[in-house]
N, C-alpha and C. Protein backbone atom coordinates (compact mmCIF):
# COMPACT_ATOMS: atom_id res chain seq x y z
N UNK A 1 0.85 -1.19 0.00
CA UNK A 1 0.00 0.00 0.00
C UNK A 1 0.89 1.25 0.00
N UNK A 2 0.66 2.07 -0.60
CA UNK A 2 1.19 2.96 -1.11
C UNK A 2 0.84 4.44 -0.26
N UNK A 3 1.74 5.62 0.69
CA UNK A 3 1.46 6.21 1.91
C UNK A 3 0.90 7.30 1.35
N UNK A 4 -0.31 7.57 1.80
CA UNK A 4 -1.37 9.01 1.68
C UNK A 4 -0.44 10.09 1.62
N UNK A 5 -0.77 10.81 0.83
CA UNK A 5 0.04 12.55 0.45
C UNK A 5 -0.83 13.36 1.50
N UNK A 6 0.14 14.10 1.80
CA UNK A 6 0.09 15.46 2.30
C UNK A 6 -0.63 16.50 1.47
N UNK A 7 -1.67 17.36 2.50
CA UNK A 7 -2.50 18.89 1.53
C UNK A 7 -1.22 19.49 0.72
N UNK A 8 -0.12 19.68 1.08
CA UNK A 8 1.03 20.51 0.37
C UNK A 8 1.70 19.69 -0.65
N UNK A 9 1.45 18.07 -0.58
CA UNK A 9 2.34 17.41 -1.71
C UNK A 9 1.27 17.56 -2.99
N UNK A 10 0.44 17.36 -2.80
CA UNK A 10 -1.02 17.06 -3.84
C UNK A 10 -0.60 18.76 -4.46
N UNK A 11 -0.87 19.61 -3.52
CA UNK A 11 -0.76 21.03 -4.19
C UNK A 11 0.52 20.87 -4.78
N UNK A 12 1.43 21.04 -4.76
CA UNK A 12 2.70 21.12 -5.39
C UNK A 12 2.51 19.80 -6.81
N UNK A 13 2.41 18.66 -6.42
CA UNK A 13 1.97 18.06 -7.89
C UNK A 13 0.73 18.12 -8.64
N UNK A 14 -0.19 19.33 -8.43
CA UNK A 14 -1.53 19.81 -9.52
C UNK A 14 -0.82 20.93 -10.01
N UNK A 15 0.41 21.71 -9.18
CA UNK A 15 0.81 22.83 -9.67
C UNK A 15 1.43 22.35 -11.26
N UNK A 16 2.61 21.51 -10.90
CA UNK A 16 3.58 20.52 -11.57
C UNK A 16 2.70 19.96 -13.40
N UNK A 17 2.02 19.73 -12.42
CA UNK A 17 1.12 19.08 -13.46
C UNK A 17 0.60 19.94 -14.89
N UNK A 18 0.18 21.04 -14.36
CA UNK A 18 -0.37 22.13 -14.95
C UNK A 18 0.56 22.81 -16.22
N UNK A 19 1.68 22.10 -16.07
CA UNK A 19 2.67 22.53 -17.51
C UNK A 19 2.78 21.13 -18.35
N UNK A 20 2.44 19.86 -17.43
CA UNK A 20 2.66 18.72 -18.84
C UNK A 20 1.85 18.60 -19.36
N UNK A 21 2.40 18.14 -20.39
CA UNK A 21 1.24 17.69 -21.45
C UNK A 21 1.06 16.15 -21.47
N UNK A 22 -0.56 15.73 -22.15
CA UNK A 22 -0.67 14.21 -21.87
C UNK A 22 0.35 13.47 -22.32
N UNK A 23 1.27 12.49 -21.97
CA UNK A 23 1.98 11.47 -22.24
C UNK A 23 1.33 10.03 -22.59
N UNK A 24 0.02 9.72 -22.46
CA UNK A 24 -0.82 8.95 -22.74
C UNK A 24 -2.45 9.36 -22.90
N UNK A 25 -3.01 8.26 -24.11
CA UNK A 25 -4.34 8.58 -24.53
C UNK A 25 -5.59 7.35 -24.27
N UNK A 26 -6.51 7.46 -23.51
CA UNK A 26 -7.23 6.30 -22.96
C UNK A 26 -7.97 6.21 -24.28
N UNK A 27 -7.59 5.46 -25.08
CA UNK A 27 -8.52 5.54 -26.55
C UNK A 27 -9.20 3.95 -26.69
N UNK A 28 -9.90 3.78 -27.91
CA UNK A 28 -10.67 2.58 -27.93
C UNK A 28 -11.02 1.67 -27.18
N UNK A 29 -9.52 0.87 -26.80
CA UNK A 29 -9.04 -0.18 -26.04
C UNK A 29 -9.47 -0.10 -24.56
N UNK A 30 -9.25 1.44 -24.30
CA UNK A 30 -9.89 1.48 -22.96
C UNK A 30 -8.45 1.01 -22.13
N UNK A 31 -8.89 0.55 -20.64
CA UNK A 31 -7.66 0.31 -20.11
C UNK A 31 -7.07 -1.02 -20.22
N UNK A 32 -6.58 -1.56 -21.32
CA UNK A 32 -5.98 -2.52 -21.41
C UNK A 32 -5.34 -3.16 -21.21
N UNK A 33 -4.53 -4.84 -21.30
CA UNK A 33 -3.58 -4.65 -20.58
C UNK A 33 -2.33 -3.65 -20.96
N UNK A 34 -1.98 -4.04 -22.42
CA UNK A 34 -1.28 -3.05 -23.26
C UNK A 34 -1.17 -1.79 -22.69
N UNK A 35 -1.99 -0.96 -22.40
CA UNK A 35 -2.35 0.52 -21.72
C UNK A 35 -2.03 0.80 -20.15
N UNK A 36 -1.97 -0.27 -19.68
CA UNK A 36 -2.11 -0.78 -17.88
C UNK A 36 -0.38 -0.89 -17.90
N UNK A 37 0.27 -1.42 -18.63
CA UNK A 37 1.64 -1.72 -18.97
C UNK A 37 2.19 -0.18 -19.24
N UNK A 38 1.55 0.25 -20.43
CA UNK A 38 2.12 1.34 -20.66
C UNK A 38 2.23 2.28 -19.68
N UNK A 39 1.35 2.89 -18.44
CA UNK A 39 1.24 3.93 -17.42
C UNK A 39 2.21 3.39 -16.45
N UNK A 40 2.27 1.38 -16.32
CA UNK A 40 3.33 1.56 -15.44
C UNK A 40 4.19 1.77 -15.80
N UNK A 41 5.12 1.79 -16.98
CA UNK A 41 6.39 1.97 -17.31
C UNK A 41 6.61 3.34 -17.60
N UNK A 42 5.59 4.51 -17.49
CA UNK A 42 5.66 5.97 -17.64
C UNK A 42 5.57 6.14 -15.98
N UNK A 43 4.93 6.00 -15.63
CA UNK A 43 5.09 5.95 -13.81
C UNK A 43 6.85 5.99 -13.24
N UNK A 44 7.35 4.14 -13.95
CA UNK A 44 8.39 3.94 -13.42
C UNK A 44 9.30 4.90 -13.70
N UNK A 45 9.41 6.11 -15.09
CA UNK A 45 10.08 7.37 -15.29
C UNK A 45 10.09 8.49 -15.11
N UNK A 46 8.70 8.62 -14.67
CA UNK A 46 8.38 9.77 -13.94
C UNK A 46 7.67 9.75 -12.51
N UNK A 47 7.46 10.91 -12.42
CA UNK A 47 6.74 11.04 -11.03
C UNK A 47 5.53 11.21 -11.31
N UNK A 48 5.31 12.12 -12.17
CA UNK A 48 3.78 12.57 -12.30
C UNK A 48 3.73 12.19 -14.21
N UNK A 49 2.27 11.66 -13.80
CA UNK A 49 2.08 11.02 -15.70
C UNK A 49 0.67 11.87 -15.75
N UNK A 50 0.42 12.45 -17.14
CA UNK A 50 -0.45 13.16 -17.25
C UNK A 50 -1.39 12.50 -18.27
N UNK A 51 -2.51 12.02 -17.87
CA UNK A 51 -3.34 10.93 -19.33
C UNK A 51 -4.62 11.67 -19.55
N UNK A 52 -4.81 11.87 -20.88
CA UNK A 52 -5.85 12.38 -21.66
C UNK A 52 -7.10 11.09 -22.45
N UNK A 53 -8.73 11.18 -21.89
CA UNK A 53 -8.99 10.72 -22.31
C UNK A 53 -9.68 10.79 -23.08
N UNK A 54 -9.08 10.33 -24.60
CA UNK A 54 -10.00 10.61 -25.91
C UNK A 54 -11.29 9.94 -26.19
N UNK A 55 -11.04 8.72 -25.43
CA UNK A 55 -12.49 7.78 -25.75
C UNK A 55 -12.85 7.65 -24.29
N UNK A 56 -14.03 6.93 -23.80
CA UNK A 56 -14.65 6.76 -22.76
C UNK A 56 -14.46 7.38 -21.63
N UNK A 57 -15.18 9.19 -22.63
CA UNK A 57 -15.51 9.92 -21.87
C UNK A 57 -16.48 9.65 -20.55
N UNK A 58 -17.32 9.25 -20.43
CA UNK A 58 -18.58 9.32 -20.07
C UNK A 58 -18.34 8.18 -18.57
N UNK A 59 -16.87 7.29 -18.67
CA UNK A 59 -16.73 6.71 -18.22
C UNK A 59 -15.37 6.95 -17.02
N UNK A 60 -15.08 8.17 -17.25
CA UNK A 60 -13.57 8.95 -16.76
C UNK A 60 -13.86 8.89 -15.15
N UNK A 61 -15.03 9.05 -14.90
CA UNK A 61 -14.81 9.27 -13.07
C UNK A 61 -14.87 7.75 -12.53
N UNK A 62 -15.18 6.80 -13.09
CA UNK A 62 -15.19 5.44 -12.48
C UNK A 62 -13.38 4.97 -13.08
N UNK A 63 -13.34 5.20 -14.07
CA UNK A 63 -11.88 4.85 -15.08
C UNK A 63 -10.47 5.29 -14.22
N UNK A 64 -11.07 6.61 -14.06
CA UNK A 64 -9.62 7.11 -13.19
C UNK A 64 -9.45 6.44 -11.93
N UNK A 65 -9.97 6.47 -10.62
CA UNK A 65 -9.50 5.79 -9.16
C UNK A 65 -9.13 3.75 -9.80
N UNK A 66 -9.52 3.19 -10.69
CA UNK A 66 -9.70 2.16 -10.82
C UNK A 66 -8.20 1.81 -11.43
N UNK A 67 -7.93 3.27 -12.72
CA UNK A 67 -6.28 2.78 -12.70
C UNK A 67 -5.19 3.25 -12.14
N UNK A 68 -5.42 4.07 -10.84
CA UNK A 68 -4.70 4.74 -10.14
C UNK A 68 -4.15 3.38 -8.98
N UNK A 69 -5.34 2.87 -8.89
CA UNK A 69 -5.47 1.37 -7.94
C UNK A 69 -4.64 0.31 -8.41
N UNK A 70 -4.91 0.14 -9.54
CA UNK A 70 -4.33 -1.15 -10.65
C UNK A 70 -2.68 -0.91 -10.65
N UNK A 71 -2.12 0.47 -11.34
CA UNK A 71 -1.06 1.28 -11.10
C UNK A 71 -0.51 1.15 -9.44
N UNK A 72 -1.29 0.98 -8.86
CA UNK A 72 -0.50 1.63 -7.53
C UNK A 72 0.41 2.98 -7.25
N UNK A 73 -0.64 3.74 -7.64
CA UNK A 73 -0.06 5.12 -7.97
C UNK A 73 -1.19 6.46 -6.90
N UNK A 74 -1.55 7.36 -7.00
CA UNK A 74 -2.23 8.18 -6.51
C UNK A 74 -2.83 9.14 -7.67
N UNK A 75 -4.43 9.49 -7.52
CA UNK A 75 -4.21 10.09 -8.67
C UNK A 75 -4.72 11.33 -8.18
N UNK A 76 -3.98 12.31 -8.76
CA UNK A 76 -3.83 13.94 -7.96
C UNK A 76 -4.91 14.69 -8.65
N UNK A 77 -5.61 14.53 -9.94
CA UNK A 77 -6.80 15.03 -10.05
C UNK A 77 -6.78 14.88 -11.48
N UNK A 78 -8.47 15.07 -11.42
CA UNK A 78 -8.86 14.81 -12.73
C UNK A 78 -10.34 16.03 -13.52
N UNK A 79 -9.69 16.48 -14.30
CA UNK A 79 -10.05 18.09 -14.60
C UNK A 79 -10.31 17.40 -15.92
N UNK A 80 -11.75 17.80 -16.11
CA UNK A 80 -12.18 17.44 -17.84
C UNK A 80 -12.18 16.15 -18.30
N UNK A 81 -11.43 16.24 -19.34
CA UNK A 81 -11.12 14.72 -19.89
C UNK A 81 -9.39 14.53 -19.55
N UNK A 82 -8.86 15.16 -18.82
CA UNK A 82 -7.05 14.74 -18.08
C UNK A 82 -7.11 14.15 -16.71
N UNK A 83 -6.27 13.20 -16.65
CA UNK A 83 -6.35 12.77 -15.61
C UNK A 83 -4.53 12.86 -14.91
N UNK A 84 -4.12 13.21 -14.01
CA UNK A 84 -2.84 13.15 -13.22
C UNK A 84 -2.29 11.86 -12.31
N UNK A 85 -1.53 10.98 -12.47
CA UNK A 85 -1.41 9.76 -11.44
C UNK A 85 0.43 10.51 -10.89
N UNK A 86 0.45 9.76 -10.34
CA UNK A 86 2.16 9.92 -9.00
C UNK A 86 2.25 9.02 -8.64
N UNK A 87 3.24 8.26 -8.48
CA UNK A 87 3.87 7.06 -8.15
C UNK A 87 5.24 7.61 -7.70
N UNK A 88 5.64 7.41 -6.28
CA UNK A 88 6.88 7.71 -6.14
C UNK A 88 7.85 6.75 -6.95
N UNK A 89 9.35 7.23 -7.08
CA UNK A 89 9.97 6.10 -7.92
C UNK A 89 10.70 5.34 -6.73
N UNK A 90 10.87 4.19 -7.28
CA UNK A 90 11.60 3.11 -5.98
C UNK A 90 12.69 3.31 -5.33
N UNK A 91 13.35 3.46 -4.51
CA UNK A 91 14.55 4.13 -3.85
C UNK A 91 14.90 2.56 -4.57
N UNK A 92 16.07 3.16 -5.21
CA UNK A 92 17.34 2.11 -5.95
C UNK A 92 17.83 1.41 -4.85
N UNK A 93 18.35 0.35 -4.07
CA UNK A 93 19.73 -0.06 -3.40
C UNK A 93 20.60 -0.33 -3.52
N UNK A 94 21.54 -0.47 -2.98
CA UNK A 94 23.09 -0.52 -2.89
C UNK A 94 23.33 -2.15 -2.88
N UNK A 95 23.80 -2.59 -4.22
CA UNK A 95 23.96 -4.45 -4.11
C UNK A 95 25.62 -4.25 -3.95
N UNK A 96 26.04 -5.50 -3.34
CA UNK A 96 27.06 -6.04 -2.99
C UNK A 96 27.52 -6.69 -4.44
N UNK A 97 28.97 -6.46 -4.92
CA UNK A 97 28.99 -7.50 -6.31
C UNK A 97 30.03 -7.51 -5.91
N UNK A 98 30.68 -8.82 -5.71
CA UNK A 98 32.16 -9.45 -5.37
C UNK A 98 32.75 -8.22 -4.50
N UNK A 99 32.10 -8.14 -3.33
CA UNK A 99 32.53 -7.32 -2.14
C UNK A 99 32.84 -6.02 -2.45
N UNK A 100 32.12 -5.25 -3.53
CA UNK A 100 32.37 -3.94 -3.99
C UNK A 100 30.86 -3.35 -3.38
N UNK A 101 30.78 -2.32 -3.06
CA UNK A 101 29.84 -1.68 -3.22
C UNK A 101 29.13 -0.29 -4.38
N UNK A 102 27.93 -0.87 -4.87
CA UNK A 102 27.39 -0.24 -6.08
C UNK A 102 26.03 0.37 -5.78
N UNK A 103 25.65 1.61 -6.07
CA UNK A 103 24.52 2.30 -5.73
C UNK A 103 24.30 3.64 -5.37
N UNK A 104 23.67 4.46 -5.28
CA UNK A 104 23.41 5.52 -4.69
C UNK A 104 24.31 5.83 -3.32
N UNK A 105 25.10 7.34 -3.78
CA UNK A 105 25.60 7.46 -2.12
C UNK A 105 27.01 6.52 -2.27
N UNK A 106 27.72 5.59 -3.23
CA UNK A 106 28.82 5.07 -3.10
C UNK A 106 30.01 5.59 -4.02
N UNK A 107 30.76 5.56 -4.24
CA UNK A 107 31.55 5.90 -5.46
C UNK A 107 31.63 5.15 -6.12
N UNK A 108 31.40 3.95 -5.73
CA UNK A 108 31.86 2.25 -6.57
C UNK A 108 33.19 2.17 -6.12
N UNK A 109 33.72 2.57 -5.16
CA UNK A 109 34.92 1.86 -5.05
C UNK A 109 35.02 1.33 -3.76
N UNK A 110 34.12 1.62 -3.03
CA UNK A 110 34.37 1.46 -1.14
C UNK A 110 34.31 -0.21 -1.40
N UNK A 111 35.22 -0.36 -0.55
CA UNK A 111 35.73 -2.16 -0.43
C UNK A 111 34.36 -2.52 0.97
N UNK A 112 33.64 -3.73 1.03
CA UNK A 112 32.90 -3.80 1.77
C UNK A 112 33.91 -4.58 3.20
N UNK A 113 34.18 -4.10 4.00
CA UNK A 113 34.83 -4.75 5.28
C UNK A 113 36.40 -4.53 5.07
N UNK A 114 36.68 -3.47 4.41
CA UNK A 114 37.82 -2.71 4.38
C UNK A 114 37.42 -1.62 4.70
């Protein structure tokens, strides 16, 4: 489960939001798996994904919380036919490879138990 935002994080990502443009289009297919794939792998690059829906209008306020859920993402609002999701990205870790240390925060050279 994925941790509830803050009144100031939500504001700061509708602000954010308000300059992208859609990166995805909910068209024919609807949410597919194809489409379900696609938001996670725009998720996994960004923070905030901005989706426009061209087809199943009529269907946008049940559509949106359902792939915000599926995603495991949050979705920061939905104005018209756009919808906003956020997914924090995964804090990377630091793997061990033949007693080197590799990752965020290392240089790659620190010897592990030297």
């Amino acid at each position: 489960m994925i941790e509830p935002l803050t009144n100031p994080q939500i504001r700061r990502f509708k602000a954010a939001a308000q300059l992208l443009e859609p990166m995805l289009k909910v068209g024919k297919a609807g949410l597919s798996d194809g489409f379900i794939r696609s938001v996670d792998a725009a998720l996994s690059q960004h923070d905030l994904v901005k989706i426009k829906f061209v087809e199943f209008k009529e269907q946008k306020k049940e559509l949106a919380p359902q792939l915000a859920e599926i995603t495991g993402s949050h979705l920061i609002m939905r104005v018209g036919n756009v919808m906003v999701l956020h997914r924090p990205k995964a804090e990377t870790q630091q793997i061990e490879i033949g007693g080197w240390m590799s990752g965020p925060g290392s240089s790659g050279r620190s010897r592990i138990g030297h």
